[in-house]
C-alpha atoms as a PDB file:
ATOM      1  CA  UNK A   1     -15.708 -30.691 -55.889  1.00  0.00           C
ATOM      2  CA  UNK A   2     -13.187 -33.331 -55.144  1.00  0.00           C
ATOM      3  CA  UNK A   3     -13.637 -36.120 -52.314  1.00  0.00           C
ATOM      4  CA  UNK A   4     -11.232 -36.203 -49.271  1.00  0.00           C
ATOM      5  CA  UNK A   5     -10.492 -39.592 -48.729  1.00  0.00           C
ATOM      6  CA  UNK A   6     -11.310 -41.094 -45.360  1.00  0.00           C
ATOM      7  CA  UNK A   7      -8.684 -41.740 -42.762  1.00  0.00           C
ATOM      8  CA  UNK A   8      -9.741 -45.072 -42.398  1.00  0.00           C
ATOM      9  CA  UNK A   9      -9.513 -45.711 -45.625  1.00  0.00           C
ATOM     10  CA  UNK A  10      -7.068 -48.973 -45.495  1.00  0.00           C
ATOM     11  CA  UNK A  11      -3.594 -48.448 -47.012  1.00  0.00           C
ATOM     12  CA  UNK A  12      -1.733 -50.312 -50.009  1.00  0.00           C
ATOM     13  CA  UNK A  13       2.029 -51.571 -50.033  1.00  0.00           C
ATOM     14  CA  UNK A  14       2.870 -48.631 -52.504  1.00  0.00           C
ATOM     15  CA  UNK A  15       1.843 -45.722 -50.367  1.00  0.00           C
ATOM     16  CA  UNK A  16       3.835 -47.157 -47.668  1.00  0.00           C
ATOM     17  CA  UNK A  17       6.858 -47.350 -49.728  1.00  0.00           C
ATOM     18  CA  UNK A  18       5.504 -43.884 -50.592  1.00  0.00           C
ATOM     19  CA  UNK A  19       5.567 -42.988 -46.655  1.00  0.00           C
ATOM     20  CA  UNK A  20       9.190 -44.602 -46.131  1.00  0.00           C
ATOM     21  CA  UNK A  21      10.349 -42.937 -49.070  1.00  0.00           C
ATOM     22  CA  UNK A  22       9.169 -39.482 -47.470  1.00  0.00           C
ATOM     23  CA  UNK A  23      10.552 -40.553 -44.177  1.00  0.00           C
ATOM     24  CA  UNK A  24      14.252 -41.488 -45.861  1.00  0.00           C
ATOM     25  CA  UNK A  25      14.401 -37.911 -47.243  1.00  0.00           C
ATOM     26  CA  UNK A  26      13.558 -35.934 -43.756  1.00  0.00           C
ATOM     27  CA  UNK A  27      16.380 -38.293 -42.209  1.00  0.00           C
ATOM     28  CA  UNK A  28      18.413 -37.417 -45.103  1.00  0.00           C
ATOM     29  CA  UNK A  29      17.797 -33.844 -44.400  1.00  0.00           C
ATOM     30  CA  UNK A  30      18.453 -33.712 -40.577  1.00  0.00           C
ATOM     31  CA  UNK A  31      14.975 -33.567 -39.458  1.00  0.00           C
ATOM     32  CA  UNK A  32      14.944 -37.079 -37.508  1.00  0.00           C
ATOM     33  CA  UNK A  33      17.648 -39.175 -36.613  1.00  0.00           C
ATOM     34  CA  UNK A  34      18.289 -43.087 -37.581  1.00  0.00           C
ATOM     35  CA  UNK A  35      16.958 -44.114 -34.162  1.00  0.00           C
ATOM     36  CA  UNK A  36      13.382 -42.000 -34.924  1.00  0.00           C
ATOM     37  CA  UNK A  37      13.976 -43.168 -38.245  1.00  0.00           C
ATOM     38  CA  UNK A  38      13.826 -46.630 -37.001  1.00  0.00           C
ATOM     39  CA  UNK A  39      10.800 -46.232 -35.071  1.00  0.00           C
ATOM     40  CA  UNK A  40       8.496 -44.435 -37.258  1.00  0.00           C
ATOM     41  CA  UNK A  41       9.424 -46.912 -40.243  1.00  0.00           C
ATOM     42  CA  UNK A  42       8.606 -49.818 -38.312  1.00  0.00           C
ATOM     43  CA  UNK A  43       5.521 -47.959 -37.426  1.00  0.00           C
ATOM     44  CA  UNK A  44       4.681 -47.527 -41.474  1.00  0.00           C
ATOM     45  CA  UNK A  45       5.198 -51.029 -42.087  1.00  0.00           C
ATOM     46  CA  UNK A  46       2.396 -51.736 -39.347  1.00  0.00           C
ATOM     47  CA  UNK A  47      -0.054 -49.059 -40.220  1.00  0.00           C
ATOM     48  CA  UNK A  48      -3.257 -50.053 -41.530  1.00  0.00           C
ATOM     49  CA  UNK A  49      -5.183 -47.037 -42.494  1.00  0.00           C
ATOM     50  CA  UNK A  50      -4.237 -43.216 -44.255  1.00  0.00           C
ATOM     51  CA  UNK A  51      -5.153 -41.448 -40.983  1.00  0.00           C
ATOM     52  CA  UNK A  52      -2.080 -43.877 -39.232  1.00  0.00           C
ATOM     53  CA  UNK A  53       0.507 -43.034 -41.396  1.00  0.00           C
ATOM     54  CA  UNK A  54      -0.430 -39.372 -41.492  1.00  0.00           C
ATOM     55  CA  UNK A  55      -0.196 -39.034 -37.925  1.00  0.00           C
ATOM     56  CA  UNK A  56       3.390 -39.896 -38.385  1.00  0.00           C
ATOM     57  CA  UNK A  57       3.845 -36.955 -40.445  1.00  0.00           C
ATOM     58  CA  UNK A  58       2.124 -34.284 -38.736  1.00  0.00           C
ATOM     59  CA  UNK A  59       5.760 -32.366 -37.199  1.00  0.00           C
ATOM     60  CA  UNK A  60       7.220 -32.754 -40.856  1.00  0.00           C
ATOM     61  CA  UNK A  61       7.179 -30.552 -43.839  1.00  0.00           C
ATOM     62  CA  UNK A  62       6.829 -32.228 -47.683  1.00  0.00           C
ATOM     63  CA  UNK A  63       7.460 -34.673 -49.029  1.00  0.00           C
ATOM     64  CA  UNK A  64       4.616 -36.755 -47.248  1.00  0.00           C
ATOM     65  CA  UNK A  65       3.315 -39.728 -48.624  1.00  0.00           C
ATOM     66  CA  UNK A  66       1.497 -40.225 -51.354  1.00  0.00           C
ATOM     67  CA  UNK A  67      -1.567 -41.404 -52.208  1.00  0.00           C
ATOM     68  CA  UNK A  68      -4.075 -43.203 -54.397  1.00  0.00           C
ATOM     69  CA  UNK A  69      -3.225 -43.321 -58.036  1.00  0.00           C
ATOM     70  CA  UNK A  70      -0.252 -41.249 -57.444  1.00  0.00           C
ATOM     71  CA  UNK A  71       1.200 -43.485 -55.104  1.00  0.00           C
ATOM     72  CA  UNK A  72       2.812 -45.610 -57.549  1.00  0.00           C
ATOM     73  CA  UNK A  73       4.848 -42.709 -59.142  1.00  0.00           C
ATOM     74  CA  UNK A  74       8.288 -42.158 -57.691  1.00  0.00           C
ATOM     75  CA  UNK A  75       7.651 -38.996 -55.093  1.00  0.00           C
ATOM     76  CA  UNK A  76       8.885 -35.624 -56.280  1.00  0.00           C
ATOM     77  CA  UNK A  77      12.090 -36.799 -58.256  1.00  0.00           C
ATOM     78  CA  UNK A  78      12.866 -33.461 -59.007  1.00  0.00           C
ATOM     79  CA  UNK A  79      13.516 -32.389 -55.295  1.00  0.00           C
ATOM     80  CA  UNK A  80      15.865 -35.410 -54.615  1.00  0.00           C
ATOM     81  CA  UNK A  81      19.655 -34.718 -55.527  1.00  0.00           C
ATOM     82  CA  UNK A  82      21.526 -36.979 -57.577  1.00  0.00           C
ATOM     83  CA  UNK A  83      23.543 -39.364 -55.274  1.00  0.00           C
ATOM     84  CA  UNK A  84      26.846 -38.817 -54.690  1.00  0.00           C
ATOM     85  CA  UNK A  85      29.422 -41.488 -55.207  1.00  0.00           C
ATOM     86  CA  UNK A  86      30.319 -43.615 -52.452  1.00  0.00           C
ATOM     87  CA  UNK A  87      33.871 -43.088 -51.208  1.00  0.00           C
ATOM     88  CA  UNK A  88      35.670 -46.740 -51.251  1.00  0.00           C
ATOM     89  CA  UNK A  89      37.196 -47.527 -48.281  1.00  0.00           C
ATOM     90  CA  UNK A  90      40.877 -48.167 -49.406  1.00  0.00           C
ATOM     91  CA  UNK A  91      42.584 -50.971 -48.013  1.00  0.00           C
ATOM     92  CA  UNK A  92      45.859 -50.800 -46.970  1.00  0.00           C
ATOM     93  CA  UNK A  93      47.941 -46.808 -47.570  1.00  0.00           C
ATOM     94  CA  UNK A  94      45.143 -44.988 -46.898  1.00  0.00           C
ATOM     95  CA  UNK A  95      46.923 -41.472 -46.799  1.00  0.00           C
ATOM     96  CA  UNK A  96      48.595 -42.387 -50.611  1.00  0.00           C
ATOM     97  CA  UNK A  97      44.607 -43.215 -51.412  1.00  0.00           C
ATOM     98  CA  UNK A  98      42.865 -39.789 -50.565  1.00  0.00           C
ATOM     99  CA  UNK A  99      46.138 -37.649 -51.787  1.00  0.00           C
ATOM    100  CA  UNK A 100      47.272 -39.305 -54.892  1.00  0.00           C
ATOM    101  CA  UNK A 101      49.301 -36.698 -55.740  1.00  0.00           C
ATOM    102  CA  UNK A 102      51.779 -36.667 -52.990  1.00  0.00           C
ATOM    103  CA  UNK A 103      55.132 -37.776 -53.296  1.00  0.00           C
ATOM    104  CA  UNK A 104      56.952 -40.606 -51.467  1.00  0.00           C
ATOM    105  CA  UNK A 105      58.489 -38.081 -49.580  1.00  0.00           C
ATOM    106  CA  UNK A 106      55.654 -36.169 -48.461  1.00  0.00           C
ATOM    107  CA  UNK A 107      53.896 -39.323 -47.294  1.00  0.00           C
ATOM    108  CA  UNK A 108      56.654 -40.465 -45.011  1.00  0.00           C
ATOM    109  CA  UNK A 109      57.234 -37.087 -43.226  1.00  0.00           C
ATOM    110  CA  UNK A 110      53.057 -36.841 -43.114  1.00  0.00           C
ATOM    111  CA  UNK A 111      53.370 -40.028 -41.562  1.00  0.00           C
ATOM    112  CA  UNK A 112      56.075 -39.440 -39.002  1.00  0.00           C
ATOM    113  CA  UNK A 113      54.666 -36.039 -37.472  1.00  0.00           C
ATOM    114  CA  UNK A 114      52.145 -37.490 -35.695  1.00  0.00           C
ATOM    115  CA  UNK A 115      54.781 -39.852 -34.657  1.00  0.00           C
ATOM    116  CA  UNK A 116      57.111 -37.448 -33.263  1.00  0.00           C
ATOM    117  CA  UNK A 117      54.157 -35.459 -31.362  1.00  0.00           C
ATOM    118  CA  UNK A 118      53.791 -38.606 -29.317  1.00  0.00           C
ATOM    119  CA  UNK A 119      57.282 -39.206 -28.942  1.00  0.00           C
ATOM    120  CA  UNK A 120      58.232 -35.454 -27.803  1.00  0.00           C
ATOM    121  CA  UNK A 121      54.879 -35.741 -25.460  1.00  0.00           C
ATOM    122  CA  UNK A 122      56.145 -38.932 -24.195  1.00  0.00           C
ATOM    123  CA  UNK A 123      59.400 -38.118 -23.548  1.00  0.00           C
ATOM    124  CA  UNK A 124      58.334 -34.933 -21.641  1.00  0.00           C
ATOM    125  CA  UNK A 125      55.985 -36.817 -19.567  1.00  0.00           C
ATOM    126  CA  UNK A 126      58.251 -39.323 -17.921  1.00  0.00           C
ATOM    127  CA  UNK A 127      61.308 -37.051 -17.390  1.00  0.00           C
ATOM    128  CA  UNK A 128      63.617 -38.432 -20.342  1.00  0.00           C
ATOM    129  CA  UNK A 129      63.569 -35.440 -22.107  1.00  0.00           C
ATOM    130  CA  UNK A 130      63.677 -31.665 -21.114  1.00  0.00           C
ATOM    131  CA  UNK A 131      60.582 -29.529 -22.486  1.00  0.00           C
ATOM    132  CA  UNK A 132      62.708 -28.217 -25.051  1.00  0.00           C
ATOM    133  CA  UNK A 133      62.180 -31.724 -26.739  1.00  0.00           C
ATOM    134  CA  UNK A 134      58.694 -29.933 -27.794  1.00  0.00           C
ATOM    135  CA  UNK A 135      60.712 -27.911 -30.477  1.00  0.00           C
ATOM    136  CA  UNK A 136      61.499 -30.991 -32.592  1.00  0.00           C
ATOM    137  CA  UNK A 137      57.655 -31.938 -33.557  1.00  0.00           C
ATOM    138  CA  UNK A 138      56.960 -28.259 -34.015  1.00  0.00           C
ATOM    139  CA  UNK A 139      60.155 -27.528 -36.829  1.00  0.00           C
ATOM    140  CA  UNK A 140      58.882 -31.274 -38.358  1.00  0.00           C
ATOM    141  CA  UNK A 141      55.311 -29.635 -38.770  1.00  0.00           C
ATOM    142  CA  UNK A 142      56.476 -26.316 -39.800  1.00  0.00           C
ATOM    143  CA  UNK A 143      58.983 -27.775 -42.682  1.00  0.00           C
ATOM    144  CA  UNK A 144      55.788 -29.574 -43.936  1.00  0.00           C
ATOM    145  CA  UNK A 145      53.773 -26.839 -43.994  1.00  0.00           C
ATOM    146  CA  UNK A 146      56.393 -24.741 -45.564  1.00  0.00           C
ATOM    147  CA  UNK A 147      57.038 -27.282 -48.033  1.00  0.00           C
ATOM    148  CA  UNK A 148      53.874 -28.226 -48.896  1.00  0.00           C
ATOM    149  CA  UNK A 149      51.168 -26.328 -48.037  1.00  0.00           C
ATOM    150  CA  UNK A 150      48.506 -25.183 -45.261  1.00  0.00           C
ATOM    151  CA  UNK A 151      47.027 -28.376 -46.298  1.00  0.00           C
ATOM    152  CA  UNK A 152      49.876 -30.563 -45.046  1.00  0.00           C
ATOM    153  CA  UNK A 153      48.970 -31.289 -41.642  1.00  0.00           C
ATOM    154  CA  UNK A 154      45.043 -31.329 -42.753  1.00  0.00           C
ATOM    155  CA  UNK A 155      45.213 -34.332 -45.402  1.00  0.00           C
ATOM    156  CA  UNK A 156      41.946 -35.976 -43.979  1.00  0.00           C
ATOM    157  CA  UNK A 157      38.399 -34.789 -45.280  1.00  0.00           C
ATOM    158  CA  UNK A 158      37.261 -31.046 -44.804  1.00  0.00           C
ATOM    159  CA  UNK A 159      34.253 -30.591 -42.068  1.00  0.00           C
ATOM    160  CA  UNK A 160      31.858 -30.975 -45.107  1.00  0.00           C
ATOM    161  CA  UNK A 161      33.293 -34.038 -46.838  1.00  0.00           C
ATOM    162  CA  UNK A 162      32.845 -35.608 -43.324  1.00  0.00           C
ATOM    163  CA  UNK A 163      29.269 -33.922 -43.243  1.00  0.00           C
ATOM    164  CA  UNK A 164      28.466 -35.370 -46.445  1.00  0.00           C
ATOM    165  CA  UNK A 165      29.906 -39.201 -45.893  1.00  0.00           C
ATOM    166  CA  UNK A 166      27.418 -39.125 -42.209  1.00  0.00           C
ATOM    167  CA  UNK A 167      24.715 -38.469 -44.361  1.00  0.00           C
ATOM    168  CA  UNK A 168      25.908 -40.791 -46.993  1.00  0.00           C
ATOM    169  CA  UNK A 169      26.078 -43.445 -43.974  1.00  0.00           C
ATOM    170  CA  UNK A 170      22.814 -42.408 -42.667  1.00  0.00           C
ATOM    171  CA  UNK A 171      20.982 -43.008 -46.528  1.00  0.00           C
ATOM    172  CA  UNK A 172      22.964 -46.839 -46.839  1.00  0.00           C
ATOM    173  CA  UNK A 173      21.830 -47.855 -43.233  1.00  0.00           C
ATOM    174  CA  UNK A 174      18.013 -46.507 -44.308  1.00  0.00           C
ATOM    175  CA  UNK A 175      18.291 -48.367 -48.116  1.00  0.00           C
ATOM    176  CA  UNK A 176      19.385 -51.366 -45.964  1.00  0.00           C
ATOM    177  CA  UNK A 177      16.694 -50.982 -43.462  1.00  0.00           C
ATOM    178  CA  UNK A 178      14.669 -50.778 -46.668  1.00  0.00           C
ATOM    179  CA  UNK A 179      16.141 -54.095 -48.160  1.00  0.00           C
ATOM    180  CA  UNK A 180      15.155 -56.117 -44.482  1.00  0.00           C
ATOM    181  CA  UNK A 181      12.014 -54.987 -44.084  1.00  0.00           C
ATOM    182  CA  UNK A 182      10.906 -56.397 -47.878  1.00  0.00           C
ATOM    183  CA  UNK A 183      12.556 -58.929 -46.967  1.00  0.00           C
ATOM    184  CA  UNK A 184      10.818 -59.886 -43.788  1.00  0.00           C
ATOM    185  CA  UNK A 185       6.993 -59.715 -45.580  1.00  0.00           C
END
């Protein structure tokens, strides 16, 4: 018959790495945000006892901390994904960057559609221009889409790319959060 460990039973500096390691994957995985994220971290850091840090976890499914001799392992490594590689911002030509494979050409009408949107809008607006101006964006994006692709007027990322670099974000500002805290003992 094993022993359950008392509640009071005072914690070390590994189980509460343990504990913000558990807490990095629920944020990770949508279950808290980086605001509850930043209070129940700062909340590990003070706890004193098991029975503290487990009351943090009570609304959360595994992983939860670990424990005694086990705490010094690394957590379940086989339920955390690789990383994925960080996107680098790119300086200047940001289009040419993400689409390396379109032409000079392609670039400069991508470039100027958005361009002649706010022009024909514009235009419109103040009474320069009759409504039919409208026509002149529309046959700029339709030539680029014929030309090129569906994908023409859609360069940026796709609704998961942009999924995935939030949550990429979300993991930097919690590794950084990390970083301070060690910092600050």
């Amino acid at each position: 018959m094993t022993e359950v460990p008392s509640p009071q039973l005072r914690i070390s500096d590994q189980e509460r790495e343990s504990a913000l390691h558990a807490l990095g994957e629920h944020m990770s995985a949508g279950r808290i945000d980086i605001d509850e994220f930043g209070e129940r971290s700062a909340r590990i850091t003070a706890a004193k006892t098991r029975g503290e840090l487990g009351e943090l976890f009570t609304d959360l499914p595994v992983p939860h901390p670990v424990f005694g001799a086990g705490a010094t392992a690394a957590p379940e490594p086989a339920a955390v994904p690789p990383p994925l590689p960080v996107p680098q911002p790119a300086a200047s030509g940001e289009v040419a960057a993400r689409q390396p494979e379109w032409s000079a050409g392609q670039r400069a009408v991508a470039a100027l559609v958005p361009l002649v949107w706010i022009a024909a809008i514009a235009l419109i607006a103040t009474g320069t221009a009759g409504w039919p101006v409208i026509f002149a964006p529309i046959a700029l994006t339709a030539v680029g889409r014929a030309l090129w692709g569906k994908g023409f007027e859609h360069h940026d990322h796709h609704h998961h790319d942009r999924h995935r670099e939030r949550r990429e974000e979300f993991r930097a500002m919690r590794d950084e959060h990390r970083r301070q805290r060690r910092l600050d003992r």
